[in-house]
Protein backbone atom coordinates (compact mmCIF):
# COMPACT_ATOMS: atom_id res chain seq x y z
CA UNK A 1 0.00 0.00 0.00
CA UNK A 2 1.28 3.42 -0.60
CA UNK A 3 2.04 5.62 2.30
CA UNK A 4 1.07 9.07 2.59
CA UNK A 5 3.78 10.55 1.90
CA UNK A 6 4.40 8.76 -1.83
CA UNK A 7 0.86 9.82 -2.38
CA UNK A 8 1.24 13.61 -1.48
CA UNK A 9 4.30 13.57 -3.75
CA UNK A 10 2.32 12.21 -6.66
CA UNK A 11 -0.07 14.55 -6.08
CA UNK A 12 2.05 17.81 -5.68
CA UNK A 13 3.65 16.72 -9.16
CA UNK A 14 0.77 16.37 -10.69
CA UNK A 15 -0.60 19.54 -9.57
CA UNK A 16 1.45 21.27 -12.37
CA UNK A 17 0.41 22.09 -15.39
CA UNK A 18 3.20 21.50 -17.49
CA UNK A 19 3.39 17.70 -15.98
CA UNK A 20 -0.10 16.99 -16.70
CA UNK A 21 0.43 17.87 -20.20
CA UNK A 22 3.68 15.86 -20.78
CA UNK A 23 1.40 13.09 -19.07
CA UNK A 24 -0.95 13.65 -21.92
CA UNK A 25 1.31 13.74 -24.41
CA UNK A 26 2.99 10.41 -23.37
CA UNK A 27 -0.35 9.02 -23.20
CA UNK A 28 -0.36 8.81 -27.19
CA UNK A 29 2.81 7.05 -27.52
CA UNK A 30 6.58 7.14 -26.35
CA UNK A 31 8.34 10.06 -27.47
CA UNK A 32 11.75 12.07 -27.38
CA UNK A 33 12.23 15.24 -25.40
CA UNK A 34 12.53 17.06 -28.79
CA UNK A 35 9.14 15.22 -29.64
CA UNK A 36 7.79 16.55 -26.09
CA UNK A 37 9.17 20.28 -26.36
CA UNK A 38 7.74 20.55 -29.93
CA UNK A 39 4.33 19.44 -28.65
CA UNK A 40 4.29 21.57 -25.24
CA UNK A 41 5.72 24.84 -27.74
CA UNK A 42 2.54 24.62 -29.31
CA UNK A 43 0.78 25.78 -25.64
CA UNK A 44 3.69 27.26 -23.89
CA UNK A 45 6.19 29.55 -25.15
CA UNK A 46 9.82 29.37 -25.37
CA UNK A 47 10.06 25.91 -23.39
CA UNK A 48 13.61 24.93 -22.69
CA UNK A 49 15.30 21.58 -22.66
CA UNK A 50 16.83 21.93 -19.02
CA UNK A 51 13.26 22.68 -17.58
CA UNK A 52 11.28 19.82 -19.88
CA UNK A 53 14.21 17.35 -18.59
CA UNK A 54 13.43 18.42 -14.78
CA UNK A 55 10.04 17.43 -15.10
CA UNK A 56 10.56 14.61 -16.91
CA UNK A 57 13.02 13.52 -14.15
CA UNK A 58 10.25 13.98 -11.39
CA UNK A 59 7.86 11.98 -13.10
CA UNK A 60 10.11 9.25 -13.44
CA UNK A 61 11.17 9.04 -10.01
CA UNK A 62 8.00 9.10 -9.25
CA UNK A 63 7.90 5.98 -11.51
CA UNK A 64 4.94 7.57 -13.62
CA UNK A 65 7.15 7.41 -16.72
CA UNK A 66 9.87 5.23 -18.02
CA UNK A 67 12.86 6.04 -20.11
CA UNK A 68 14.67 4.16 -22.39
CA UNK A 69 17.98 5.10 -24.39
CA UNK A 70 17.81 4.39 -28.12
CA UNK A 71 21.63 5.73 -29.37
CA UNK A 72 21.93 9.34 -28.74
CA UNK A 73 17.32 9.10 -28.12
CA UNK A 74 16.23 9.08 -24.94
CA UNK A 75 12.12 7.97 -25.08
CA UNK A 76 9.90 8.53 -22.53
CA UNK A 77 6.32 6.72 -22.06
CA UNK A 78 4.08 6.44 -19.44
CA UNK A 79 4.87 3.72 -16.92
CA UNK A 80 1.04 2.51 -16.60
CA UNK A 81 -2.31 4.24 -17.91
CA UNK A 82 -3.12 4.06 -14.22
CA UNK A 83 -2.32 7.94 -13.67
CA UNK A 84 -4.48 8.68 -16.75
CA UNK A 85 -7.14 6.49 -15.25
CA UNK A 86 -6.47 8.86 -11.75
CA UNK A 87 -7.04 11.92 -14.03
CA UNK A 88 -10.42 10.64 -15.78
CA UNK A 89 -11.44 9.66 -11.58
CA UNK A 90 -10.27 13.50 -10.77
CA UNK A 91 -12.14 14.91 -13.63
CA UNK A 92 -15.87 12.80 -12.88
CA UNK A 93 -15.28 13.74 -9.11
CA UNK A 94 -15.10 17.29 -10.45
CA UNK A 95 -17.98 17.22 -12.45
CA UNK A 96 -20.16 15.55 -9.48
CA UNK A 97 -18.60 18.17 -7.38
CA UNK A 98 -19.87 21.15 -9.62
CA UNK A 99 -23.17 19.60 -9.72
CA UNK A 100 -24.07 19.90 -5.77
């Protein structure tokens, strides 16, 4: 069972924006940082490689992605669809919330 710690860590990642969407983005398929900085450009301006890599890193050891080297690649995909499962629960709860 998780403690609470591990899940107030997963949570506090989570709880920015810029994670989420990599999350998203890595729910399509595995991709390359360039892959991910090209996608997250098209919503957020001038995103660098040192500050995509940090969050990459976090998710990961949070083990909510994996990496794997390919050459000079590195790929990133998501570990388990169970955090985008945890976003679709987050997102009814919402909804049910709004409607009391």
């Amino acid at each position: 069972m998780i403690v609470l710690n591990e899940k107030i860590e997963i949570l506090k990642c989570l709880s920015q924006p810029i994670r989420l969407e990599i999350i998203y983005i890595l729910s399509e398929e595995k991709k390359s940082v360039s892959q991910i900085i090209k996608e997250l450009d098209d919503k957020y301006s001038n995103v660098e490689y040192s500050n995509v890599i940090h969050h990459l890193t976090k998710l990961h050891n949070l083990k909510l992605i994996k990496k794997k080297r390919s050459g000079k690649t590195m790929t990133y995909c998501l570990k388990s669809n169970d955090v985008i499962d945890l976003l679709e629960d987050i997102e009814e709860i919402s909804k049910k919330i709004r409607q009391i």
